[in-house]
C-alpha atoms as a PDB file:
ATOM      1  CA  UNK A   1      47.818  -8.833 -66.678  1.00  0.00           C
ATOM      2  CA  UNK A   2      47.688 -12.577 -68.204  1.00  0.00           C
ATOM      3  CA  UNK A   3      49.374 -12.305 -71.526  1.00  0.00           C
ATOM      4  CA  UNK A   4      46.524 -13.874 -73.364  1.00  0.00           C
ATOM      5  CA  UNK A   5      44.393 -11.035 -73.079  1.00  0.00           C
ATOM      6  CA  UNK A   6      47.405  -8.401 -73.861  1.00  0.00           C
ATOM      7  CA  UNK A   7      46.420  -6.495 -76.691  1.00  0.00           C
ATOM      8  CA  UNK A   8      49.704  -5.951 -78.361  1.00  0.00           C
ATOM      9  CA  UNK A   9      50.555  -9.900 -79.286  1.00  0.00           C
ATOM     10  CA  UNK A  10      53.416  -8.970 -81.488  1.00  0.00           C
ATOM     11  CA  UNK A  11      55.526  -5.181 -81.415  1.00  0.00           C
ATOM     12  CA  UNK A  12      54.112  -2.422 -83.234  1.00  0.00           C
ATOM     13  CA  UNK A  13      57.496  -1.704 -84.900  1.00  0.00           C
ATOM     14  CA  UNK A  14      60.929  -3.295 -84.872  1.00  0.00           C
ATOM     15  CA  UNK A  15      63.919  -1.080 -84.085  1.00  0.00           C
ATOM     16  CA  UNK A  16      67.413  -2.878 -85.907  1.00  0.00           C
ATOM     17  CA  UNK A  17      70.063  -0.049 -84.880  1.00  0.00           C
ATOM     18  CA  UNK A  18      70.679   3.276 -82.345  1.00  0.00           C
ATOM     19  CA  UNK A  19      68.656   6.295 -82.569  1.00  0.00           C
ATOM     20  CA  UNK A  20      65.443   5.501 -84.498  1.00  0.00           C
ATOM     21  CA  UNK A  21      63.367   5.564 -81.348  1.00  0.00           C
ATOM     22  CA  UNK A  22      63.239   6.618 -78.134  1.00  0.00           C
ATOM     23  CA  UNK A  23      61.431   7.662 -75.333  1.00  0.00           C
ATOM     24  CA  UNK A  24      61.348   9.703 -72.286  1.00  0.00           C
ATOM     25  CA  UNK A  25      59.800   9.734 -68.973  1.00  0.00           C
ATOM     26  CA  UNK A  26      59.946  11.844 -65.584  1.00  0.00           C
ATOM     27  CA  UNK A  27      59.561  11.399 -62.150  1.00  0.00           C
ATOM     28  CA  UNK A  28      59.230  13.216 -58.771  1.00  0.00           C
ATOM     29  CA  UNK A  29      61.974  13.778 -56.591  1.00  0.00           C
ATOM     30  CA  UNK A  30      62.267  15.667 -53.060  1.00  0.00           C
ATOM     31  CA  UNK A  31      65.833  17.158 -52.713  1.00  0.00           C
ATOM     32  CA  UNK A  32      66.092  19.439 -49.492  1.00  0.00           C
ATOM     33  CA  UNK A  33      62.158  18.955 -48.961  1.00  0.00           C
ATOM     34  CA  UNK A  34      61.662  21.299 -52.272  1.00  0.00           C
ATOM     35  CA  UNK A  35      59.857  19.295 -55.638  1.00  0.00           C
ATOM     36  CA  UNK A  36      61.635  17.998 -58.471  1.00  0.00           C
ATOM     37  CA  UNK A  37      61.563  16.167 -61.203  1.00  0.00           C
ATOM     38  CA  UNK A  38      64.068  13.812 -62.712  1.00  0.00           C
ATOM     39  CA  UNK A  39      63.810  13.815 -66.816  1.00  0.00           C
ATOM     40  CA  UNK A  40      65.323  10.737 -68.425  1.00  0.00           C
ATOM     41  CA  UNK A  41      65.810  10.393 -72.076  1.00  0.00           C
ATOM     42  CA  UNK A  42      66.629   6.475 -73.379  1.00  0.00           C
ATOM     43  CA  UNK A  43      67.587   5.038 -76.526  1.00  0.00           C
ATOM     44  CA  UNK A  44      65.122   1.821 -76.983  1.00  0.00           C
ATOM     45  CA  UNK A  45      67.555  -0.454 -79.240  1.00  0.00           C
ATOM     46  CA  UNK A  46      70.497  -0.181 -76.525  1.00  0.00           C
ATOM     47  CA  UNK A  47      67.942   0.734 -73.500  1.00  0.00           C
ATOM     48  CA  UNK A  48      71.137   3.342 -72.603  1.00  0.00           C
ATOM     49  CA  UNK A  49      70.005   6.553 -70.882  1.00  0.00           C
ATOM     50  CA  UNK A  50      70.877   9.326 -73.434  1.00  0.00           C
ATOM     51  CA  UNK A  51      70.324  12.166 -71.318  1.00  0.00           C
ATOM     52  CA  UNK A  52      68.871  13.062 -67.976  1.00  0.00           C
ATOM     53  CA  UNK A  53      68.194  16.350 -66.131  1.00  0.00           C
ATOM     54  CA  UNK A  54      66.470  18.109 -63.466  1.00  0.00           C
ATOM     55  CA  UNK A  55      63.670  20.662 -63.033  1.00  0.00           C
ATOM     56  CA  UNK A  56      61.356  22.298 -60.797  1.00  0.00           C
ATOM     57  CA  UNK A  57      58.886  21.607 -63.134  1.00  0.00           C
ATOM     58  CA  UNK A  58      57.714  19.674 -66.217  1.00  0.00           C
ATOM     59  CA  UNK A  59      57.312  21.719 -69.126  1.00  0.00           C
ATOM     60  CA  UNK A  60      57.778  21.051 -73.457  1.00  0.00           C
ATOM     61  CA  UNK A  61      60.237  23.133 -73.808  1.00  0.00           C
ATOM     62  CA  UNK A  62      62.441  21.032 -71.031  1.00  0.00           C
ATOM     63  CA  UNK A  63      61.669  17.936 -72.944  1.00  0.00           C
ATOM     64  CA  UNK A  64      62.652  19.088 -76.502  1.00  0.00           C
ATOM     65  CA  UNK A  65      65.833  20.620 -74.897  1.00  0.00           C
ATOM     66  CA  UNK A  66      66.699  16.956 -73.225  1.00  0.00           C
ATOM     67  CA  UNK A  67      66.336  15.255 -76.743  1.00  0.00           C
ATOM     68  CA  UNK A  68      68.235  18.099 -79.178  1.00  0.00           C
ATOM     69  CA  UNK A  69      71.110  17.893 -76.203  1.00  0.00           C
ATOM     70  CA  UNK A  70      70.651  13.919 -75.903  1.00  0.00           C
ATOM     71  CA  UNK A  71      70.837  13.355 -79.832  1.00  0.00           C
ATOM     72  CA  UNK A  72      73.870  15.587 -80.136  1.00  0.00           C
ATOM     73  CA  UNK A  73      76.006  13.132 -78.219  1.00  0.00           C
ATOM     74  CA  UNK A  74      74.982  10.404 -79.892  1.00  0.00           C
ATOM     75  CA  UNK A  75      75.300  11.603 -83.809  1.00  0.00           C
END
């Protein structure tokens, strides 16, 4: 994508220390031809990986049990 037609010119927000935001994301994996998926939890000011797990499957409950366990080790 050119970056004059990006529509996000300047950040949205502006994160000055640890812990005020951070994302997750998943992907697939095939361990011993059997579908998993890889759950990665990162802190965006240091870009560290907090906390990563895996699953059979993607579910809300997985996620929200990533970030309680990934926040505790950073408090």
């Amino acid at each position: 994508m050119r970056g004059d037609l990006h529509p996000f010119k300047e950040p949205k927000y502006r994160i000055w220390k640890r812990n005020l935001m951070g994302g997750w994301d998943w992907t697939k994996l095939l361990i011993n031809h059997v579908r998993r998926y890889l759950i990665i939890l990162i802190d965006f000011f240091s870009r560290y990986i907090i906390g990563c797990d895996i699953h059979p499957s993607i579910s809300a409950a997985h996620v929200k049990h990533l970030c309680a366990m990934g926040l505790k080790t950073r408090a």
